[in-house]
Protein backbone atom coordinates (compact mmCIF):
# COMPACT_ATOMS: atom_id res chain seq x y z
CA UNK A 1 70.00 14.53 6.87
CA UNK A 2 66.19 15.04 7.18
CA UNK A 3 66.15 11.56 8.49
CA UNK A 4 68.76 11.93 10.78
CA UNK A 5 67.16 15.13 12.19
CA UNK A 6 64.05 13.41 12.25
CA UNK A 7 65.29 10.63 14.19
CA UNK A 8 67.03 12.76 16.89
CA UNK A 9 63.74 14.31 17.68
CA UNK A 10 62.24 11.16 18.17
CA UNK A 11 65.18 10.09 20.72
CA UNK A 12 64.75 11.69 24.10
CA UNK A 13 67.25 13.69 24.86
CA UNK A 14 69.96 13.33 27.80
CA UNK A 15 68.51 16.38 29.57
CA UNK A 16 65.22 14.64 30.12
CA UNK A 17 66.21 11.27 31.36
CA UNK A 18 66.69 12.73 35.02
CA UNK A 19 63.44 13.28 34.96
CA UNK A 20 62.15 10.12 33.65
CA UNK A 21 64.82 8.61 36.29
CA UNK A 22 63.38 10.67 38.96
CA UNK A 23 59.88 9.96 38.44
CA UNK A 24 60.41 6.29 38.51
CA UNK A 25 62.74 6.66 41.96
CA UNK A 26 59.18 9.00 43.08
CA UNK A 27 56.87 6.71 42.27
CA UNK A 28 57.90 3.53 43.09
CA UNK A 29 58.82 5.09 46.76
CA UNK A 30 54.89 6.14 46.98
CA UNK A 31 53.96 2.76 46.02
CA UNK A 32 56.73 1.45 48.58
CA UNK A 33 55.93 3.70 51.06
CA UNK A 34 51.74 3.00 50.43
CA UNK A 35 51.79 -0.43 51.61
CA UNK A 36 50.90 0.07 55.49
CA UNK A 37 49.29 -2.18 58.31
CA UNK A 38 48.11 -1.02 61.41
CA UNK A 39 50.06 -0.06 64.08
CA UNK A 40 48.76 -0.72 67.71
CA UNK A 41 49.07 3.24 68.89
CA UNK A 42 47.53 4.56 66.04
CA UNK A 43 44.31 4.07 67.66
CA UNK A 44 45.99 6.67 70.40
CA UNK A 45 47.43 9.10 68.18
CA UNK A 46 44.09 10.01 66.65
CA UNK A 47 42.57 10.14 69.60
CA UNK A 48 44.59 12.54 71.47
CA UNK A 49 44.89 14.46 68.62
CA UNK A 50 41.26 14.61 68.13
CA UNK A 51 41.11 15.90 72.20
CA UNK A 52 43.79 18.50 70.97
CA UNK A 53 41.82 19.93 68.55
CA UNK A 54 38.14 19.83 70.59
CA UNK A 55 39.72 21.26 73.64
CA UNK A 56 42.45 23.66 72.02
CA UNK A 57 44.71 22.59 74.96
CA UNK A 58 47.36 19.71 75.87
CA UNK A 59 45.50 17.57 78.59
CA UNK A 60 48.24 17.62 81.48
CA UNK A 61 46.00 14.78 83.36
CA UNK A 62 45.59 11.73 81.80
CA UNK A 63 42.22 10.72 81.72
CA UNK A 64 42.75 6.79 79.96
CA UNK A 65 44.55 5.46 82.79
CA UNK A 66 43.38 4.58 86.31
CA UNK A 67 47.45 4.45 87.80
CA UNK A 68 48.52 7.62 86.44
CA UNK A 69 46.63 10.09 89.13
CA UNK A 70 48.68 12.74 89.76
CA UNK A 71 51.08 12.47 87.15
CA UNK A 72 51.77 15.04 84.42
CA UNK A 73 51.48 13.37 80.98
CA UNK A 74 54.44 14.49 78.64
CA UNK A 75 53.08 14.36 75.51
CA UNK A 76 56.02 15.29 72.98
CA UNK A 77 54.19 14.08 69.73
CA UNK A 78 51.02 16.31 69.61
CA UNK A 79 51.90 18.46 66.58
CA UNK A 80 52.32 14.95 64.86
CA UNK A 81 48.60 13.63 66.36
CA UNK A 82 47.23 16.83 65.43
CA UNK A 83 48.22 16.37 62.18
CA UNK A 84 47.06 12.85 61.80
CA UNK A 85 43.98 13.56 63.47
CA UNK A 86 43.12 16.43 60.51
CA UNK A 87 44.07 14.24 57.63
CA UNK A 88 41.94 11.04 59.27
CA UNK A 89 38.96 13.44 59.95
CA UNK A 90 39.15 15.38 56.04
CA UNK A 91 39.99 12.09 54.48
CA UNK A 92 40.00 8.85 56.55
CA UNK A 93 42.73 6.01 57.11
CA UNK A 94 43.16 6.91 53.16
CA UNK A 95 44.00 10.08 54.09
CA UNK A 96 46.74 8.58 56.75
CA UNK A 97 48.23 6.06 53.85
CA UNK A 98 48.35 8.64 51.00
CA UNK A 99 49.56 11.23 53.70
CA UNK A 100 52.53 8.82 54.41
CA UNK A 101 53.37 7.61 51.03
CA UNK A 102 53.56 11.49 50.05
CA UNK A 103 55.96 11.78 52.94
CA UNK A 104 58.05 8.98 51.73
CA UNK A 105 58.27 10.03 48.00
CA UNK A 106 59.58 13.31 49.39
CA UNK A 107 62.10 11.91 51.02
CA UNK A 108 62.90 9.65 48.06
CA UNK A 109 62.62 12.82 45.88
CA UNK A 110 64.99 15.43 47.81
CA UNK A 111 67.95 12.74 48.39
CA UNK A 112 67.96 11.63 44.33
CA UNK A 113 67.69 15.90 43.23
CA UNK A 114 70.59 16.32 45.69
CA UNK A 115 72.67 14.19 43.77
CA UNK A 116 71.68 15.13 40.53
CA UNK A 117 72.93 18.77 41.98
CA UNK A 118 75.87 17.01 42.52
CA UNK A 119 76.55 16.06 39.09
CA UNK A 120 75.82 12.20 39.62
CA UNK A 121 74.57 10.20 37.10
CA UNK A 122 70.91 9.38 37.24
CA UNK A 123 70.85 5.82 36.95
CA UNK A 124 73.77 5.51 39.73
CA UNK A 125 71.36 8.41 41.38
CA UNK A 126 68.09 6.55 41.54
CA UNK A 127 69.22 2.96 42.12
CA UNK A 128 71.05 4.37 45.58
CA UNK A 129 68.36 6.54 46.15
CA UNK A 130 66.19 3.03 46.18
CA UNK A 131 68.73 1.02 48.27
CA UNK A 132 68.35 3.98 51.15
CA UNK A 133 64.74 4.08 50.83
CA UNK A 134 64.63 0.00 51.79
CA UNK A 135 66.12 1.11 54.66
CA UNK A 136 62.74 3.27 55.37
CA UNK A 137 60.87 0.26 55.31
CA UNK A 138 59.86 -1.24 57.99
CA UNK A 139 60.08 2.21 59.81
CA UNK A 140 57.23 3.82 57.22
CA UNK A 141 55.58 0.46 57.07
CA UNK A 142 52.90 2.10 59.66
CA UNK A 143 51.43 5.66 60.23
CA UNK A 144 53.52 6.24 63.06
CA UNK A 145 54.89 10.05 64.32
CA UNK A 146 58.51 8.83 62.80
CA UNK A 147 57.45 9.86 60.00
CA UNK A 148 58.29 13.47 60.53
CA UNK A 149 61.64 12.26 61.53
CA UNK A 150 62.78 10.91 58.91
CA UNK A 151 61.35 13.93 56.75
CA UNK A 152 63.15 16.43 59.23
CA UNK A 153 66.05 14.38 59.34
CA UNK A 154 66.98 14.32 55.64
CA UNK A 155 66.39 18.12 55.62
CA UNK A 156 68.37 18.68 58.39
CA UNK A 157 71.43 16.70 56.62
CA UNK A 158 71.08 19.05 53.82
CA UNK A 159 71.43 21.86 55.51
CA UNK A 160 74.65 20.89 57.13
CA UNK A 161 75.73 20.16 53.64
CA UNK A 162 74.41 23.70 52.08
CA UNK A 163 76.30 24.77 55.62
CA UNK A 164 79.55 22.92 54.04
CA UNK A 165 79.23 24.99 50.97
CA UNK A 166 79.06 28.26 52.51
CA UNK A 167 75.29 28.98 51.72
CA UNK A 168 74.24 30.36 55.04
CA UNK A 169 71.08 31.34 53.91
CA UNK A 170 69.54 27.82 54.43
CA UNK A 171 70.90 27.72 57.38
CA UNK A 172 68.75 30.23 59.68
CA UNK A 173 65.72 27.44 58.79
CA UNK A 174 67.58 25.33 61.47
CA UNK A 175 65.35 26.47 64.59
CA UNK A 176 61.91 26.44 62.81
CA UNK A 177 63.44 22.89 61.62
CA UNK A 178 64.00 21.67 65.28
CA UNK A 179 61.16 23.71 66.48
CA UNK A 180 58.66 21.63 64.76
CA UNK A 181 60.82 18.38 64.85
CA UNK A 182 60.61 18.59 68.97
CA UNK A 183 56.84 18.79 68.94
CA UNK A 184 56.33 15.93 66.73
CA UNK A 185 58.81 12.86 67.76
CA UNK A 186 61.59 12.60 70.43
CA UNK A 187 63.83 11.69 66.97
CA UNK A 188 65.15 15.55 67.29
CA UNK A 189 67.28 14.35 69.89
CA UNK A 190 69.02 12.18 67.23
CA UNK A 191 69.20 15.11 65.12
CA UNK A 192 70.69 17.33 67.57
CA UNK A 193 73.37 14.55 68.16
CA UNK A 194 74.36 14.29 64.73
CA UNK A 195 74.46 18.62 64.76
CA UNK A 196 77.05 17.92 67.70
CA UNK A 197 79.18 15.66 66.30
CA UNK A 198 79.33 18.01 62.98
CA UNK A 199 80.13 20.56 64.66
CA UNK A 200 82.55 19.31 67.19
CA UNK A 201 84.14 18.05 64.18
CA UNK A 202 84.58 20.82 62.67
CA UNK A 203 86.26 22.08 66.06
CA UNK A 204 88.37 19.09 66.12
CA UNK A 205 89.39 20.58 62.15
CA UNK A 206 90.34 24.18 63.56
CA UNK A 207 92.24 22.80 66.53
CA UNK A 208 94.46 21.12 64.39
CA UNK A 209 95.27 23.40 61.90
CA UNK A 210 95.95 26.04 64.62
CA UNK A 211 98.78 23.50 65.79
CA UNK A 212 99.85 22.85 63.03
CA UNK A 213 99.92 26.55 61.24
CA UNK A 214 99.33 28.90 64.29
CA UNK A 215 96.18 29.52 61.75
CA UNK A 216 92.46 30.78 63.22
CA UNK A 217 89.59 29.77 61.54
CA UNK A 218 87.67 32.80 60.07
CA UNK A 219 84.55 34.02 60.96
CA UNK A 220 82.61 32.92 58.23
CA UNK A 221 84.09 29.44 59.08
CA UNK A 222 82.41 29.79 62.30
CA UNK A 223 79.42 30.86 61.11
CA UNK A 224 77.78 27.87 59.69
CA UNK A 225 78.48 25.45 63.12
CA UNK A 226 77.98 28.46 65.33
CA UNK A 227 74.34 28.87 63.29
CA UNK A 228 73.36 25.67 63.61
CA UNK A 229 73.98 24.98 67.16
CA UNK A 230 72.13 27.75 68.16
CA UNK A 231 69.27 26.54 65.97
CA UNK A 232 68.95 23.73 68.24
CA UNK A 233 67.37 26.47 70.48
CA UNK A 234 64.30 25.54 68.48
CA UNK A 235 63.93 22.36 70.13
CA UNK A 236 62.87 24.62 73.38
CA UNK A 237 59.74 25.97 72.04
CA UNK A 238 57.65 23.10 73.20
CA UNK A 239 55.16 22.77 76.13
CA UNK A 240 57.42 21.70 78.73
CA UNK A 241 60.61 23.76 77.93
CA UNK A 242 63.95 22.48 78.86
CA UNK A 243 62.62 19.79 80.57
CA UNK A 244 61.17 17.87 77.93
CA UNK A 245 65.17 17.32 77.16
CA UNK A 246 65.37 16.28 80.45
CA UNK A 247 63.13 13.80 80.38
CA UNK A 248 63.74 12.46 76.77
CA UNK A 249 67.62 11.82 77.74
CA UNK A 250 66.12 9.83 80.58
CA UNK A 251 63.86 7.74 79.05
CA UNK A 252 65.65 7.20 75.72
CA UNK A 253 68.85 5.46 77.98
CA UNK A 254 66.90 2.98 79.27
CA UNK A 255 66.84 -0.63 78.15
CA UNK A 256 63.59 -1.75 76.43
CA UNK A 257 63.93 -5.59 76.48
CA UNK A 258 60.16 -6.12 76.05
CA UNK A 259 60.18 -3.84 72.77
CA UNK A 260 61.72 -5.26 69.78
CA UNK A 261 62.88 -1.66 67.72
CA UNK A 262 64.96 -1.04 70.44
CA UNK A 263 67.04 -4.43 70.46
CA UNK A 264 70.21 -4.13 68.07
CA UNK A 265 69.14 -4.58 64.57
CA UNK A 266 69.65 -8.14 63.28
CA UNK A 267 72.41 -8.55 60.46
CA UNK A 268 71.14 -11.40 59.09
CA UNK A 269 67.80 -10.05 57.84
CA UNK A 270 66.79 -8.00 55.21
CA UNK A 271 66.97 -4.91 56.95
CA UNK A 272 70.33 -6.07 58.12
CA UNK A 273 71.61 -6.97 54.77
CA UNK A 274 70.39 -3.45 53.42
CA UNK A 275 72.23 -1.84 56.05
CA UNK A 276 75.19 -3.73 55.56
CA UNK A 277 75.09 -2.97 51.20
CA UNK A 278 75.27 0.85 52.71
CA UNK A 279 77.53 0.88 54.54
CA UNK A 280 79.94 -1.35 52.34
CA UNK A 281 79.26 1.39 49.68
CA UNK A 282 79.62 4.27 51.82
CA UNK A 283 82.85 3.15 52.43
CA UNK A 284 83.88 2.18 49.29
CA UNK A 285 82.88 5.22 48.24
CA UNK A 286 84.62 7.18 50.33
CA UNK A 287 87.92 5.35 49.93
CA UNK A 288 87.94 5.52 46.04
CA UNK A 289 86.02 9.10 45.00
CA UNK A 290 88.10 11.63 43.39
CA UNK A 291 85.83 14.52 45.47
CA UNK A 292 86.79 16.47 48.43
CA UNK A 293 85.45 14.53 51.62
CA UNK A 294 84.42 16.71 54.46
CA UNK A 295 85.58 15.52 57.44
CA UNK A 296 82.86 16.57 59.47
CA UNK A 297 80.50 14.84 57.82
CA UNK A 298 82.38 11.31 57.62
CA UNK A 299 82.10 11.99 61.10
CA UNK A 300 78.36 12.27 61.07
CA UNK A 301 77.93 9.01 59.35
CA UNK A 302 79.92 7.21 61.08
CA UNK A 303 77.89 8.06 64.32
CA UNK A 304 74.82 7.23 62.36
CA UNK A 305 75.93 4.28 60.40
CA UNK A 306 76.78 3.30 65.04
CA UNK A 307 73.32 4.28 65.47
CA UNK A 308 71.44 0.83 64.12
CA UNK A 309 73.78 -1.17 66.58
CA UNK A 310 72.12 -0.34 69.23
CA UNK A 311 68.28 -0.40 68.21
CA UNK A 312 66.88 -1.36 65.09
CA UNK A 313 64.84 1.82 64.41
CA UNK A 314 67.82 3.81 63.65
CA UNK A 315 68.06 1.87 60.43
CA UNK A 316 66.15 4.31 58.46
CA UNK A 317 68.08 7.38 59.97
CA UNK A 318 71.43 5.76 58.83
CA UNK A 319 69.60 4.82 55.58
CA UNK A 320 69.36 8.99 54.73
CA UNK A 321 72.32 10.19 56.34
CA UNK A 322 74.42 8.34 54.12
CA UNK A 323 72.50 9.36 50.84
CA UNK A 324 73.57 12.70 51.53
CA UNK A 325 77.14 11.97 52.84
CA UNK A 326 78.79 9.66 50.56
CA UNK A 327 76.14 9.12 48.34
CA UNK A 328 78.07 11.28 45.65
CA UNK A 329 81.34 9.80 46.52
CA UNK A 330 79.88 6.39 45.89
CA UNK A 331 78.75 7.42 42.60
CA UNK A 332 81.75 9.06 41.84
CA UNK A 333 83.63 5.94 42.25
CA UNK A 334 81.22 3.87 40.58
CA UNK A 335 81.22 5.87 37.33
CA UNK A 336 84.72 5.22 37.38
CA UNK A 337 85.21 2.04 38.11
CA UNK A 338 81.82 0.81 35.87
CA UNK A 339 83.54 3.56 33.35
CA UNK A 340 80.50 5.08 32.73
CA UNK A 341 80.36 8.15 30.50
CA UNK A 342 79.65 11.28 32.84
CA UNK A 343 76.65 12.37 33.50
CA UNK A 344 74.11 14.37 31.01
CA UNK A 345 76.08 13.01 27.98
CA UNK A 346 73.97 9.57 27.88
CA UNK A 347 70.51 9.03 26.57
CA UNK A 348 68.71 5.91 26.34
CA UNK A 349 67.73 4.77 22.69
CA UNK A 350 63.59 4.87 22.24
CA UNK A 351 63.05 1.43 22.69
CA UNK A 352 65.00 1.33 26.03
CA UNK A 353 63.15 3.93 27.39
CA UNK A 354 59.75 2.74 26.89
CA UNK A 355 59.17 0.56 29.94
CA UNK A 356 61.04 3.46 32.10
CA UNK A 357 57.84 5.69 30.83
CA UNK A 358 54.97 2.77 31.59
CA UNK A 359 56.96 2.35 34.72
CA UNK A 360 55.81 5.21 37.04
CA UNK A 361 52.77 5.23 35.62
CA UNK A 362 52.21 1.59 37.27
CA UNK A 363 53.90 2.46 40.47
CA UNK A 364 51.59 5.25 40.43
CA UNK A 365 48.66 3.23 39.82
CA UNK A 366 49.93 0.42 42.48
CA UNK A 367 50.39 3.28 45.12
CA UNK A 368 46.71 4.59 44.40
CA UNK A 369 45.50 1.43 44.95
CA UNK A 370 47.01 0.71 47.74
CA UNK A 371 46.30 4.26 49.46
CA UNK A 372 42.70 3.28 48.60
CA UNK A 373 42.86 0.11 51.01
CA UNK A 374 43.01 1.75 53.77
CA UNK A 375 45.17 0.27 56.61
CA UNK A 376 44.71 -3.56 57.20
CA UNK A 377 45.00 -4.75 60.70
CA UNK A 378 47.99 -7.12 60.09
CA UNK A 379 46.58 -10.10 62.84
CA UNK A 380 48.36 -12.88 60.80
CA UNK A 381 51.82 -10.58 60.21
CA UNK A 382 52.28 -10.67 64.31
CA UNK A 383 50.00 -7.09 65.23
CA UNK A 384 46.77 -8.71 66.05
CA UNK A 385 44.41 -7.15 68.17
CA UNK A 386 41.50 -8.24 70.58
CA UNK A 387 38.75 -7.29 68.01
CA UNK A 388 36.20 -9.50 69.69
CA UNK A 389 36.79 -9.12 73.46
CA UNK A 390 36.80 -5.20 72.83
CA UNK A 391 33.86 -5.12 71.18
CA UNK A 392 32.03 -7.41 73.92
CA UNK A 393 32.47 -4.57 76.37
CA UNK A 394 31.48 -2.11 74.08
CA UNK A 395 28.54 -3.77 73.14
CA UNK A 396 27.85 -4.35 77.23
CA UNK A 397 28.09 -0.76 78.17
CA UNK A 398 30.32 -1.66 81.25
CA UNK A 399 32.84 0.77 83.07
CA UNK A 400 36.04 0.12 84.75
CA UNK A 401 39.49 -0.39 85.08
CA UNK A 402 41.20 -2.81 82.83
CA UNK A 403 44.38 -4.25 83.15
CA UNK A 404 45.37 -4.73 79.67
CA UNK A 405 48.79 -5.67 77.81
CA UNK A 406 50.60 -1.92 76.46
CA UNK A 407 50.43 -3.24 72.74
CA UNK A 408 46.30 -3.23 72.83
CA UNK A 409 46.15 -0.50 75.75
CA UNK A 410 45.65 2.13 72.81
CA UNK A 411 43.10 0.59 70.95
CA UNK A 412 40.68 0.22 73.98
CA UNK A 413 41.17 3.91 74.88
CA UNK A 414 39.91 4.53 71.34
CA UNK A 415 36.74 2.25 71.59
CA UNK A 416 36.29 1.95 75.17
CA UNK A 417 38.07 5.16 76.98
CA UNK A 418 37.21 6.78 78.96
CA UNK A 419 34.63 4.83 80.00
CA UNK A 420 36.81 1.89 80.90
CA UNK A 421 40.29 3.05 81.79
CA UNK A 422 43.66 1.04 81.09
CA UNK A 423 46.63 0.06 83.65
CA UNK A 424 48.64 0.75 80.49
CA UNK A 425 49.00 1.35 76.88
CA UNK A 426 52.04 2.52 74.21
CA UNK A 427 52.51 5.85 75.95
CA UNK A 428 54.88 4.26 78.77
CA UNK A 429 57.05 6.40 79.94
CA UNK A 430 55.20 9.64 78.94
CA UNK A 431 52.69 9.12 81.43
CA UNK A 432 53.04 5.81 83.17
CA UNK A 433 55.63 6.29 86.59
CA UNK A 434 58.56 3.88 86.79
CA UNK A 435 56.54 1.48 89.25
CA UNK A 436 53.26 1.16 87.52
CA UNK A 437 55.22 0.50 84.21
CA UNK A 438 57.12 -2.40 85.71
CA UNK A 439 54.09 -3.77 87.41
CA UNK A 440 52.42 -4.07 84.04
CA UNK A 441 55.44 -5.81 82.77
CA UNK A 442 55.29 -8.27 85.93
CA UNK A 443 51.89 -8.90 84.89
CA UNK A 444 52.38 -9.48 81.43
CA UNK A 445 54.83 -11.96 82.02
CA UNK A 446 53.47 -13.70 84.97
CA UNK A 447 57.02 -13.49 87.31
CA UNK A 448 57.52 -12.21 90.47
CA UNK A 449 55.20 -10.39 92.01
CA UNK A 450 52.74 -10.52 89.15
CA UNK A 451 49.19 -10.05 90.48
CA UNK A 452 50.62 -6.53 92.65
CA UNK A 453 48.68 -4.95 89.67
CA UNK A 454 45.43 -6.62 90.77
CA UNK A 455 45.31 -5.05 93.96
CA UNK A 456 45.33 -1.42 92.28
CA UNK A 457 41.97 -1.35 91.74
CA UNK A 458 41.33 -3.58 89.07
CA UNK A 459 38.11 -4.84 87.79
CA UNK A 460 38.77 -6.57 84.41
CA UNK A 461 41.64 -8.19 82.71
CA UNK A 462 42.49 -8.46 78.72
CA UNK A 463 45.08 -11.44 78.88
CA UNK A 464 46.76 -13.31 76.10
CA UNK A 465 46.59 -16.62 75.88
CA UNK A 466 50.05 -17.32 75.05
CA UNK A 467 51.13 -15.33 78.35
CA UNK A 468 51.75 -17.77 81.57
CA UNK A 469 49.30 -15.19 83.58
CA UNK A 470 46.36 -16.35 81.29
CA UNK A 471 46.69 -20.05 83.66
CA UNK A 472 47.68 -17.92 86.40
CA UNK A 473 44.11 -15.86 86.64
CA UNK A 474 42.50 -19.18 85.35
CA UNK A 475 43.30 -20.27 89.02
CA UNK A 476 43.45 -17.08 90.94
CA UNK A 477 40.63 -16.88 93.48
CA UNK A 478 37.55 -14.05 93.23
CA UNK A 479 38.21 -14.04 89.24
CA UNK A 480 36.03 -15.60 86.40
CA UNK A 481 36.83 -16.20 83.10
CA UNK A 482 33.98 -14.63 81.25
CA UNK A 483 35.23 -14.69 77.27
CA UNK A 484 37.69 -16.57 75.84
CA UNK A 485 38.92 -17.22 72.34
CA UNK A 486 42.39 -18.42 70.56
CA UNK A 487 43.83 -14.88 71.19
CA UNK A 488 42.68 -13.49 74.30
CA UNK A 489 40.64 -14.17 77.79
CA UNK A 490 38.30 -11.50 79.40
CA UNK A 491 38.21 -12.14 83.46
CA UNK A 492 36.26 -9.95 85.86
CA UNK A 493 35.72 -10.03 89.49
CA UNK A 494 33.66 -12.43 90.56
CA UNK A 495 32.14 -10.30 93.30
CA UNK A 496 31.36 -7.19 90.27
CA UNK A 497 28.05 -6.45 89.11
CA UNK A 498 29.89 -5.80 85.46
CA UNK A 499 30.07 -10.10 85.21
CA UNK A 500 26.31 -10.38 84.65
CA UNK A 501 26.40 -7.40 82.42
CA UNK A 502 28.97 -8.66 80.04
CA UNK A 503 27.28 -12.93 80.66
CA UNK A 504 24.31 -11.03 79.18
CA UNK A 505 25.45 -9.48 76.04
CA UNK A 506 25.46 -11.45 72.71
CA UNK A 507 28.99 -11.97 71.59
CA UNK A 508 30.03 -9.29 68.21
CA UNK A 509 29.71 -10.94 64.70
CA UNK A 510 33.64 -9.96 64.44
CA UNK A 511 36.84 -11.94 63.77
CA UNK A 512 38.65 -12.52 67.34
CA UNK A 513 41.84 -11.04 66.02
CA UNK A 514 40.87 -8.24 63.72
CA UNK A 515 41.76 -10.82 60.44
CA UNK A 516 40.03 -9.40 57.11
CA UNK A 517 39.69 -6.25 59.02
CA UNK A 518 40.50 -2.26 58.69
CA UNK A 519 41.32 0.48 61.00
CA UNK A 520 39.49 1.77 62.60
């Protein structure tokens, strides 16, 4: 007996493997959610947010550009560039990776406790927890403002599930929710979508059973939708009122053929395939649990399991709606099918459980490593950036106006701005009119009209090489080719005094693409 007693001490016990489960779903999201390159409007971000916090006040008139004069710059992410601009100025780009991967493992950490609240088991718990977190990849793969979506959008899902349960209490957080969501990423508007559909499910739910039973819904069955719609009210406590819906609903129904998160999202790649494993599950799981489904939000995941369809970066979005959703009802169903025994009456023996204890100690030592790398520039992953040309003119002390492809614009406005202004950069449609935008593209691409941007004052031009207007300006008269290397050419005016200036400075000891190189 002493033996036995002895040996059940030294056996875990079932009530603390959740926790040995949830630290390795915790960790191994930080060290997931750690590994980051640069992304080419990070540059912007800080900067902007680093004007924010010098001025105290949103600049209306952009003062990067040399096409936008005149036009009011709608700058919906500034509570998110504050933000990063704080963390990069206490801590650096370490700050910005560990500030991310913290973000993640939240994530990671509120969908696995939600369905240990709903009496899943924790190994079913934490391995689906892991499959919706691959969906987050590629969207946290960068320090981008989506960050706070995804952060805002798995709290928003859980309050439409405490709203399911009748715990209204959680649900009057709903307008500081959207408050802060509409000042950090035009994502809210996916959120208030999904709050639509919910609730015009739920209407759909009363309708019926009023046909079909001459029965009202009560009022505390109206609360919860009625709550939450009006907590979209939130979303109007931003600089520009109503009209930043206006102009988000415009701009978000446009095509984007020149970006690649907005194209469909590919099936056949591994975001595909991890999209495809949840929904497949979702559905199985919803077909073969023995809980009670809410129809309202079936109906939510359904709209965002549609989402992805039409533009990859919805992946991630899907990836946490469904967690909450069906993730129970999947491992309901599992447990049954696997026959598992229910949860909290399972242990693993000692020797089982030691590598799940070494375990998040490595991920945790793998993420702290990785946080302490800073953020690569990823030239050779397809994000390089003209390192050399950039520096060239900073090292020349010209001004100007540069025409300059949107994916760099941002990182000259952080070396060069606003000493040399762009024709564009990754702002687009927040401050960058219709016309302007599509004569960049024109430019870019060498078709049609393509040198109409030329004739807007321009003095310099950033090219690729791989772009047909590279041979184009190569042969287009009062313009010299003044740098050139495998990723970029640098032309200026023959006719400008900035050609002898730039002839005359020694070219930067730096890799042409950024290779081997960190952000900043």
């Amino acid at each position: 007996m002493v033996c036995a007693a002895a040996a059940q001490r030294r056996t875990p016990s079932a009530a603390s493997w959740p926790h040995w489960v949830g630290a390795l779903v915790v960790t191994g999201a930080a060290y997931l959610f750690a590994r980051t390159i640069a992304d080419p409007d990070l540059w912007g971000h800080l900067r902007f947010g680093g004007d924010l916090w010098a001025t105290h006040q949103l600049i209306r008139s952009d003062p990067y550009s040399y096409l936008t004069t005149g036009v009011q710059w709608v700058n919906h992410e500034w509570l998110a560039e504050l933000a990063f601009y704080l963390v990069f100025a206490a801590a650096g780009p370490v700050g910005l990776v560990a500030l991310k991967a913290a973000v993640g493992a939240l994530v990671a950490g509120l969908g696995y406790g939600h369905l240990l609240r709903r009496g899943a088991p924790p190994t079913l718990a934490g391995a689906l927890t892991v499959l919706a977190m691959a969906a987050l990849r590629s969207e946290l793969a960068t320090v981008r403002p989506q960050l706070f979506t995804h952060l805002l959008a798995m709290l928003l899902i859980l309050l439409m599930f405490q709203a399911e349960s009748g715990r209204l209490r959680w649900v009057w957080a709903a307008p500081a929710l959207f408050a802060v969501w509409a000042n950090s990423h035009g994502g809210y508007l996916a959120g208030a979508g999904l709050v639509l559909v919910w609730a015009a499910a739920h209407a759909g739910g009363w309708l019926a059973t009023w046909v079909r039973r001459r029965q009202r819904p009560s009022a505390r069955a109206l609360a919860a939708p009625g709550l939450l719609l009006a907590g979209l009210a939130g979303t109007l406590a931003n600089p520009y009122g109503s009209g930043l819906w206006a102009f988000l609903l415009r701009t978000a129904t446009v095509p984007r053929p020149e970006i690649s998160e907005w194209q469909p999202l590919p099936i056949m790649s591994a975001d595909g395939l991890c999209y495809l494993a949840l929904l497949g599950l979702s559905l199985a799981g919803l077909l073969g649990s023995r809980r009670r489904r809410s129809p309202a939000l079936i109906a939510v995941l359904a709209c965002a399991a549609l989402l992805p369809l039409s533009a990859r970066r919805h992946t991630g979005l899907f990836g946490v709606v469904a967690l909450i959703s069906a993730g129970e009802h999947i491992c309901d169903a599992a447990q049954r099918w696997l026959r598992l025994r229910p949860a909290g009456s399972w242990a693993p023996r000692p020797l089982a459980l030691a590598p799940v204890l070494v375990t998040p100690l490595a991920f945790l030592a793998l993420a702290a490593h990785t946080v302490a790398g800073g953020i690569p520039i990823a030239a050779h992953e397809g994000c390089p950036l003209p390192v050399r040309a950039v520096a060239l003119l900073r090292d020349s002390g010209v001004g100007g106006n540069l025409a300059v492809h949107f994916d760099w614009g941002e990182y000259v406005i952080w070396h060069l701005g606003p000493r040399v202004r762009v024709s564009v950069d990754g702002r687009r449609e927040t401050v960058y009119p219709e016309r302007v935008y599509h004569d960049n593209l024109r430019f870019m691409s060498g078709v049609g009209e393509w040198d109409t941007l030329l004739g807007e004052g321009t003095d310099m031009a950033l090219v690729a090489t791989e772009w047909p207007t590279f041979n184009l300006m190569r042969l287009e008269p009062g313009w010299a080719l003044v740098y050139e290397d495998p990723l970029c050419g640098l032309f200026v005016r023959q006719a400008s005094p900035l050609l002898a200036r730039i002839r005359a400075t020694p070219l930067p000891d730096v890799p042409y693409d950024g290779a081997g190189l960190s952000f900043p």
